[in-house]
PDB file of N, CA and C in Angstrom:
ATOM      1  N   UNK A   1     109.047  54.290  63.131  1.00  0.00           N
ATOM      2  CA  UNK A   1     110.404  54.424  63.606  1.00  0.00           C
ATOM      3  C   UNK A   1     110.529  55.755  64.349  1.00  0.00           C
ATOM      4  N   UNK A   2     110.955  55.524  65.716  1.00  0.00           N
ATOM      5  CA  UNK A   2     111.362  56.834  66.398  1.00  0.00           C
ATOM      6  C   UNK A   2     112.984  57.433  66.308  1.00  0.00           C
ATOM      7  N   UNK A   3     112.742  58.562  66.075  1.00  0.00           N
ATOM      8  CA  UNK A   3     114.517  59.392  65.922  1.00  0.00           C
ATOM      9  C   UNK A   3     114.493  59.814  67.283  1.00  0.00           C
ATOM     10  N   UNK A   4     115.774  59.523  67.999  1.00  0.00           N
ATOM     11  CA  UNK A   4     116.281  60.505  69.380  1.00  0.00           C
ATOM     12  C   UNK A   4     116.441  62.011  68.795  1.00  0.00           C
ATOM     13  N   UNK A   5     115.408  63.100  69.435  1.00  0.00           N
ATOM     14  CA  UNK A   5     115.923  64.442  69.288  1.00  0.00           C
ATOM     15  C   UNK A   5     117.238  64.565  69.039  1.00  0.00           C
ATOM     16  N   UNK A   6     118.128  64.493  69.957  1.00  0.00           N
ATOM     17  CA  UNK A   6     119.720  64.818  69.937  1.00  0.00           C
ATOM     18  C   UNK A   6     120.550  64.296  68.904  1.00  0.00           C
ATOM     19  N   UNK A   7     119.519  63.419  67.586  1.00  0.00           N
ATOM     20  CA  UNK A   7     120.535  63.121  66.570  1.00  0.00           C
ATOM     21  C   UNK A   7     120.174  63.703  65.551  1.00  0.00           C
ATOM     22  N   UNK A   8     119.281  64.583  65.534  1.00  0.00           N
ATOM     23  CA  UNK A   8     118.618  65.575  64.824  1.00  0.00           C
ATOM     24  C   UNK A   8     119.305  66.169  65.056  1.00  0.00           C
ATOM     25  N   UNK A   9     119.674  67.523  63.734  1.00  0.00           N
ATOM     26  CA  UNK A   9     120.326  68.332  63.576  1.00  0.00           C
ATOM     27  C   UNK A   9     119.772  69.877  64.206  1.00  0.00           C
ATOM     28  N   UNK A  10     120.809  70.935  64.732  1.00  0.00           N
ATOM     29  CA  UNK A  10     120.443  71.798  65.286  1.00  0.00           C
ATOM     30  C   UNK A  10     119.392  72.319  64.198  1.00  0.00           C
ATOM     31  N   UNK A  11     119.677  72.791  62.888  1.00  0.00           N
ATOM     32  CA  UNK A  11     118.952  72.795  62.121  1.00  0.00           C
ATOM     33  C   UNK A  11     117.496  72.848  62.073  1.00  0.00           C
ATOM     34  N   UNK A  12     117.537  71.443  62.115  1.00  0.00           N
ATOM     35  CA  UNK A  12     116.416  70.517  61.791  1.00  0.00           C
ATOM     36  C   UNK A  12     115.076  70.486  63.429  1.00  0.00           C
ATOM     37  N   UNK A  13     116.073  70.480  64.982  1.00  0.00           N
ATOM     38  CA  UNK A  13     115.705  70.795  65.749  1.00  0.00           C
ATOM     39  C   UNK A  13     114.592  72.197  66.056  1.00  0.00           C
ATOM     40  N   UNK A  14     115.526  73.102  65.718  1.00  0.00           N
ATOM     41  CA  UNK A  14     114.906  74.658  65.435  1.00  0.00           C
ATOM     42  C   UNK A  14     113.746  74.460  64.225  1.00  0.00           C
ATOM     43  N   UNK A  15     113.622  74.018  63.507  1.00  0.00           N
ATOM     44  CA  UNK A  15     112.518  73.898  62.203  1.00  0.00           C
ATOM     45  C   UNK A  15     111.585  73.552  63.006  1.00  0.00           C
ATOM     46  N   UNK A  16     111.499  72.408  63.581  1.00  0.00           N
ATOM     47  CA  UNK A  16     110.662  70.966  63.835  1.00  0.00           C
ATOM     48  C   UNK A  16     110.206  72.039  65.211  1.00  0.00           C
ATOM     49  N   UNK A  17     111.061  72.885  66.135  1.00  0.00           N
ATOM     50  CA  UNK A  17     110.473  73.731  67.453  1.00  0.00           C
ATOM     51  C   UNK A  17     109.625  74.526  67.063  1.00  0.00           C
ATOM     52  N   UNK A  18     109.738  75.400  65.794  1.00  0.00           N
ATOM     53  CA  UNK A  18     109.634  76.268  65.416  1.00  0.00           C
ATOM     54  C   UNK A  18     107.882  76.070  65.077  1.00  0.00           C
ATOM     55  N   UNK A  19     107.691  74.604  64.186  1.00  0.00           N
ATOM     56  CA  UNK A  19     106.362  74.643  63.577  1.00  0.00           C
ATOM     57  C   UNK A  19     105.908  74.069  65.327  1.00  0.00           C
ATOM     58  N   UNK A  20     105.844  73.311  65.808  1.00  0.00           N
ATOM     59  CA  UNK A  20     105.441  72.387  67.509  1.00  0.00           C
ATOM     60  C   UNK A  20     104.507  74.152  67.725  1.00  0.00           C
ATOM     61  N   UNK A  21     105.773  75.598  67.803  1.00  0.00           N
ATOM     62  CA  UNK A  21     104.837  76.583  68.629  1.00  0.00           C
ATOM     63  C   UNK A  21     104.361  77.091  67.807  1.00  0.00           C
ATOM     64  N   UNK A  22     104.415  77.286  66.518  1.00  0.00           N
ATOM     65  CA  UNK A  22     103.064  77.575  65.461  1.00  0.00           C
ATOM     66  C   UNK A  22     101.921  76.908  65.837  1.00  0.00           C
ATOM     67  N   UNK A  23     101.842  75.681  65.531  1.00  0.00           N
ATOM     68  CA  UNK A  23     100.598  75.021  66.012  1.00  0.00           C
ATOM     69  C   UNK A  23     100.031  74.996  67.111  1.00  0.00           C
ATOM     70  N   UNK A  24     100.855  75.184  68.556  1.00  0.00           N
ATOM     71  CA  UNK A  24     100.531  75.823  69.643  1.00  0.00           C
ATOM     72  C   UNK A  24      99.418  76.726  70.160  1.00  0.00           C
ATOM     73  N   UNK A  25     100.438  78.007  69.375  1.00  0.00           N
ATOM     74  CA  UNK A  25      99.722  79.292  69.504  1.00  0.00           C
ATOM     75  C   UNK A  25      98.408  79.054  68.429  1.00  0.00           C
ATOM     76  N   UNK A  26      98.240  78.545  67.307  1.00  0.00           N
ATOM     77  CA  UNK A  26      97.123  78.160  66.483  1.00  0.00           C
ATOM     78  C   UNK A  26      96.187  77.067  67.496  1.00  0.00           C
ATOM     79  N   UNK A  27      96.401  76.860  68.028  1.00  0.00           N
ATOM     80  CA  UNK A  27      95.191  75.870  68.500  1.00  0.00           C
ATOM     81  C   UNK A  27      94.747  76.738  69.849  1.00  0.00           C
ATOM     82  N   UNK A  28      95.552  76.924  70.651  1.00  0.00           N
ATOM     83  CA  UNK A  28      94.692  78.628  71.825  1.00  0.00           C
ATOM     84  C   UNK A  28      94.461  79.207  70.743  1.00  0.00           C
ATOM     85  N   UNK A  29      94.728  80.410  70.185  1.00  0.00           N
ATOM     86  CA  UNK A  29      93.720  80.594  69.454  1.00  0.00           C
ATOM     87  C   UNK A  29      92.682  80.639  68.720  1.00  0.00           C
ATOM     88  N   UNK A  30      92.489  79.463  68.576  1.00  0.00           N
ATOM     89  CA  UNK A  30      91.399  78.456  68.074  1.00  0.00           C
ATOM     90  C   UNK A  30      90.209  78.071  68.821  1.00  0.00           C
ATOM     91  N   UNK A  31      90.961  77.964  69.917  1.00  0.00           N
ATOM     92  CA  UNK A  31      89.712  77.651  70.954  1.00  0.00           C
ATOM     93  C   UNK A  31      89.298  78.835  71.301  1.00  0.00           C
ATOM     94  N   UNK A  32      90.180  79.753  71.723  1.00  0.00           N
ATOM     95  CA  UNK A  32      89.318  80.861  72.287  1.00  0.00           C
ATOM     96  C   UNK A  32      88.366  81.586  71.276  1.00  0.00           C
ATOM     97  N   UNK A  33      88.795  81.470  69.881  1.00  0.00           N
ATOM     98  CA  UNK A  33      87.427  81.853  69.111  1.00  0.00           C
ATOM     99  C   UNK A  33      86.255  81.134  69.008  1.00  0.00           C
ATOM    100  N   UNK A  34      86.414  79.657  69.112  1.00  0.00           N
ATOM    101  CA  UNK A  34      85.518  78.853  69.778  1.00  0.00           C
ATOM    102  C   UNK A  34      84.624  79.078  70.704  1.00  0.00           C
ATOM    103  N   UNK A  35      85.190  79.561  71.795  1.00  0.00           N
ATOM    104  CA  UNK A  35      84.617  79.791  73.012  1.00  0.00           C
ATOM    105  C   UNK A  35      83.850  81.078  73.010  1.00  0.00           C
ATOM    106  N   UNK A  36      84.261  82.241  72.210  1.00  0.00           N
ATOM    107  CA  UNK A  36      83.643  83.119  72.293  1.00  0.00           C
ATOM    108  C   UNK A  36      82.764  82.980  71.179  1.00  0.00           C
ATOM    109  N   UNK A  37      82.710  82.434  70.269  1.00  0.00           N
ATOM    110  CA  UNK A  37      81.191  81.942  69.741  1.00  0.00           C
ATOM    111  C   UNK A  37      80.419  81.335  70.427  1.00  0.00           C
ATOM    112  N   UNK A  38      80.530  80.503  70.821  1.00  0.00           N
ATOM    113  CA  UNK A  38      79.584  79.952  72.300  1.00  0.00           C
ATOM    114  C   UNK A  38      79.045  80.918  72.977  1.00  0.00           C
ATOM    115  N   UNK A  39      79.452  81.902  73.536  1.00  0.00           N
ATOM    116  CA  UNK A  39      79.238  82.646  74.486  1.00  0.00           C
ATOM    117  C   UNK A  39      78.095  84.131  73.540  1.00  0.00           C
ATOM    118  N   UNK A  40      78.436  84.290  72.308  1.00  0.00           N
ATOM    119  CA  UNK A  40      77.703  85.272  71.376  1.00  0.00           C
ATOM    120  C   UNK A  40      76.789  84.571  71.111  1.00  0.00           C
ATOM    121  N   UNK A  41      76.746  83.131  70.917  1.00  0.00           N
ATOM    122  CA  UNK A  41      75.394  82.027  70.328  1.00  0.00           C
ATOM    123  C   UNK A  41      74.712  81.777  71.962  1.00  0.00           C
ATOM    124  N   UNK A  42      74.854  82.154  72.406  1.00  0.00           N
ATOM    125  CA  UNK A  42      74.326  81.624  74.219  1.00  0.00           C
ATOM    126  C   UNK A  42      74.787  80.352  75.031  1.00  0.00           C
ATOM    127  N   UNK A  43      75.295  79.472  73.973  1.00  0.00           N
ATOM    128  CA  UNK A  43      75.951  78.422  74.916  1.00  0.00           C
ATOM    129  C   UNK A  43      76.866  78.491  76.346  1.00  0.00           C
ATOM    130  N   UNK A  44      77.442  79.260  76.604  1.00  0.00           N
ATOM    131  CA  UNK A  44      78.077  79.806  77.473  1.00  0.00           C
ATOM    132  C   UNK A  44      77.454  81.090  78.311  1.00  0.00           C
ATOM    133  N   UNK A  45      77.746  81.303  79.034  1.00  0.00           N
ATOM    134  CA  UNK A  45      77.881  82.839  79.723  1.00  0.00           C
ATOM    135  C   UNK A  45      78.441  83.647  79.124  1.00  0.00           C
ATOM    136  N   UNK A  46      77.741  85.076  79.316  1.00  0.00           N
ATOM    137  CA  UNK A  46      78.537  85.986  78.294  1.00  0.00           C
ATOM    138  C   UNK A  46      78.477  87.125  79.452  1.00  0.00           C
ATOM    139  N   UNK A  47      79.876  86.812  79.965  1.00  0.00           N
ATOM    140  CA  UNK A  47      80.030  88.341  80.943  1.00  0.00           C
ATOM    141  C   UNK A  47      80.955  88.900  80.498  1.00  0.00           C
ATOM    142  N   UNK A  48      80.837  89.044  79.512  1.00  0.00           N
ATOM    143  CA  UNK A  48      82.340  90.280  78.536  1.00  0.00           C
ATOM    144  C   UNK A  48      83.488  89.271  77.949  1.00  0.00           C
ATOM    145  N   UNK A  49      83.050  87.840  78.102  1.00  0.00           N
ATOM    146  CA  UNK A  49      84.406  86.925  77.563  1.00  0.00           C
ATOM    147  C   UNK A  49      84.696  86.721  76.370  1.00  0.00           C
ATOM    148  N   UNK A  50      83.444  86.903  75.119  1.00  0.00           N
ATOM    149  CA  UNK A  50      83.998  86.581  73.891  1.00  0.00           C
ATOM    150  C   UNK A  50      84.980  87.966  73.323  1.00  0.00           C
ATOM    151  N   UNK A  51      84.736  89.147  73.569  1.00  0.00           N
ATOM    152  CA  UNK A  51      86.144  90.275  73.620  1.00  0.00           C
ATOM    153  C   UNK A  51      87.684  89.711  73.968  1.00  0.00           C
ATOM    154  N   UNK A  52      87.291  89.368  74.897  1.00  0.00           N
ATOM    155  CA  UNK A  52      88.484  89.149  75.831  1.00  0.00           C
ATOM    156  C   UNK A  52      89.181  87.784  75.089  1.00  0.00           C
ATOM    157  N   UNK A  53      88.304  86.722  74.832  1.00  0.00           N
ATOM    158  CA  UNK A  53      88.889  85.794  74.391  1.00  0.00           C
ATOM    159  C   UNK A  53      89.182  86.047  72.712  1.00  0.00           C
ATOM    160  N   UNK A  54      88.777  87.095  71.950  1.00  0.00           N
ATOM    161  CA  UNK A  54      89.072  87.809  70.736  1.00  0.00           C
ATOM    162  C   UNK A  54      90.380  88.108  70.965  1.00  0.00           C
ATOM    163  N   UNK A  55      90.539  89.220  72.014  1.00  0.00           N
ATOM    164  CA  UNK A  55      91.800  89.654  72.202  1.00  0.00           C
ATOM    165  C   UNK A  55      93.008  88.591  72.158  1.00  0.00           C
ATOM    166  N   UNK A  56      92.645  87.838  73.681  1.00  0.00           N
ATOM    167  CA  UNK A  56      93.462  86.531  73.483  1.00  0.00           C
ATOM    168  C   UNK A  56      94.190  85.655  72.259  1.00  0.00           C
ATOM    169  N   UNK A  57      93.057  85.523  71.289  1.00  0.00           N
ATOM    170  CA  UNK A  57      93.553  85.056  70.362  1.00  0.00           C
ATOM    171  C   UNK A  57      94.848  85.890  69.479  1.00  0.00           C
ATOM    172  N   UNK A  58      94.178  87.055  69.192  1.00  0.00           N
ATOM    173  CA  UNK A  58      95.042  88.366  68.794  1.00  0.00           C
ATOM    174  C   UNK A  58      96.582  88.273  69.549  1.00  0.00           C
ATOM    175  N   UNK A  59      96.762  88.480  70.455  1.00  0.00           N
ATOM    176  CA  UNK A  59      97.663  88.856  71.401  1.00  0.00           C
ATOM    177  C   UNK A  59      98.761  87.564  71.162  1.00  0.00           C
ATOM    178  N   UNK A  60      98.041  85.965  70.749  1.00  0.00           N
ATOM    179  CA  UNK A  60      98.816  84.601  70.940  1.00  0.00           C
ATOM    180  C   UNK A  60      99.528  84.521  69.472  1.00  0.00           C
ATOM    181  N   UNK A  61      97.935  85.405  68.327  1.00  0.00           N
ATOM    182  CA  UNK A  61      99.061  84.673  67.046  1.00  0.00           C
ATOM    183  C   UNK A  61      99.822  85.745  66.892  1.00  0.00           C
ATOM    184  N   UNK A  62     100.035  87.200  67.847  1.00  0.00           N
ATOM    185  CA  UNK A  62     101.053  88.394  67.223  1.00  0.00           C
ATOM    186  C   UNK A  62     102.298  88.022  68.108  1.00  0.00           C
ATOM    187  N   UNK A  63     102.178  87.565  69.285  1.00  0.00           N
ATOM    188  CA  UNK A  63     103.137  87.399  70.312  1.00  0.00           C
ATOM    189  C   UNK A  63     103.990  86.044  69.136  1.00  0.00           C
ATOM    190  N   UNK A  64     103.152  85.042  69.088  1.00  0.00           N
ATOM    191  CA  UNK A  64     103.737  83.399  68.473  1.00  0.00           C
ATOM    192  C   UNK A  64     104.727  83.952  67.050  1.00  0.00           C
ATOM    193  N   UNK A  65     104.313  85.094  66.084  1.00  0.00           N
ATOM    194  CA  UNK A  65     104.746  85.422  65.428  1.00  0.00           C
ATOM    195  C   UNK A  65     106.257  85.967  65.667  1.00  0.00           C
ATOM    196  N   UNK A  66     105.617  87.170  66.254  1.00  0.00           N
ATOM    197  CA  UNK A  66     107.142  88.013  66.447  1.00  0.00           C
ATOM    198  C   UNK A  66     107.930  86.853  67.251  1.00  0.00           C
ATOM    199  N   UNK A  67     107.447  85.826  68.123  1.00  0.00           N
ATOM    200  CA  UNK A  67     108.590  85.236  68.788  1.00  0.00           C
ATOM    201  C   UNK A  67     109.164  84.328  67.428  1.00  0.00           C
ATOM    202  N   UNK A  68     108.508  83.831  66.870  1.00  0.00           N
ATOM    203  CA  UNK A  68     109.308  82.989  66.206  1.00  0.00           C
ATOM    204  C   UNK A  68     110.322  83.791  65.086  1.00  0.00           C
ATOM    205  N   UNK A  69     110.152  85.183  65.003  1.00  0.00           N
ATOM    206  CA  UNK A  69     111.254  85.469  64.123  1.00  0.00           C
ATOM    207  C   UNK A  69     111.561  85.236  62.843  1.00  0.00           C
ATOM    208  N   UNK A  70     111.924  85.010  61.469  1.00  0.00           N
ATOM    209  CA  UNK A  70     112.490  84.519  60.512  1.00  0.00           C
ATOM    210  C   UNK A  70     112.819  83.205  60.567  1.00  0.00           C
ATOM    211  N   UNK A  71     112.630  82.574  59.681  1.00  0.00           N
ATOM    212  CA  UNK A  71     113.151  81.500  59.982  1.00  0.00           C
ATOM    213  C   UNK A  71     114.660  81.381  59.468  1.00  0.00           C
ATOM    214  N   UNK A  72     115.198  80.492  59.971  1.00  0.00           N
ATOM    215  CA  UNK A  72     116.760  80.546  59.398  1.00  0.00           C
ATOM    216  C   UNK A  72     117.366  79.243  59.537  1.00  0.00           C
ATOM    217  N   UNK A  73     117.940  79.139  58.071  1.00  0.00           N
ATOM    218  CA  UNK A  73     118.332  77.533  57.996  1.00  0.00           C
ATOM    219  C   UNK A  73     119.964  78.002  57.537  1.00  0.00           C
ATOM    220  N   UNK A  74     120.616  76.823  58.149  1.00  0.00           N
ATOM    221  CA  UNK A  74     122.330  76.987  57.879  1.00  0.00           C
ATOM    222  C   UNK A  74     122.771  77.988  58.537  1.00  0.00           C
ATOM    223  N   UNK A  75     123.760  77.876  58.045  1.00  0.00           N
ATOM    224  CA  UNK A  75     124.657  79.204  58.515  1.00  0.00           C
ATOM    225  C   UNK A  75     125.824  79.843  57.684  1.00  0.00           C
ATOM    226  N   UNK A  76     125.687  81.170  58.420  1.00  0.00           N
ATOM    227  CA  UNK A  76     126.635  81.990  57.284  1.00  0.00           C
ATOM    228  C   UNK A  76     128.060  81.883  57.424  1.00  0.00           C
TER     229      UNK A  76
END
């Protein structure tokens, strides 16, 4: 059974957005540690990318964090 977004509650909307860019930012980050194992194991080219894609990862789950804020249900 499919629900129309718009009969979902603002609530419930914000929850359900909230985890969508958790898992987001968890899966780029995911890969790019991926990738830079490849590149430390030789599968790849290694012209300075597994750093960079370290960083990357760093940079997605601190950025994904602070954006998402607290979470907050109801209201006061």
């Amino acid at each position: 059974m499919f629900c129309d977004w718009n009969l979902l509650s603002d609530d419930l909307q914000l929850i359900l957005s909230r985890e969508a860019l958790r898992r987001a930012v968890e899966t780029i980050a995911g890969q790019a540690e991926i990738l830079a194992s490849e590149m430390e194991g030789g599968g790849l080219a290694n012209l300075g990318g597994p750093e960079a894609l370290r960083l990357l990862a760093a940079v997605a789950r601190a950025t994904g964090q602070e954006s998402l804020g607290p979470a907050v249900v109801g209201h006061a």
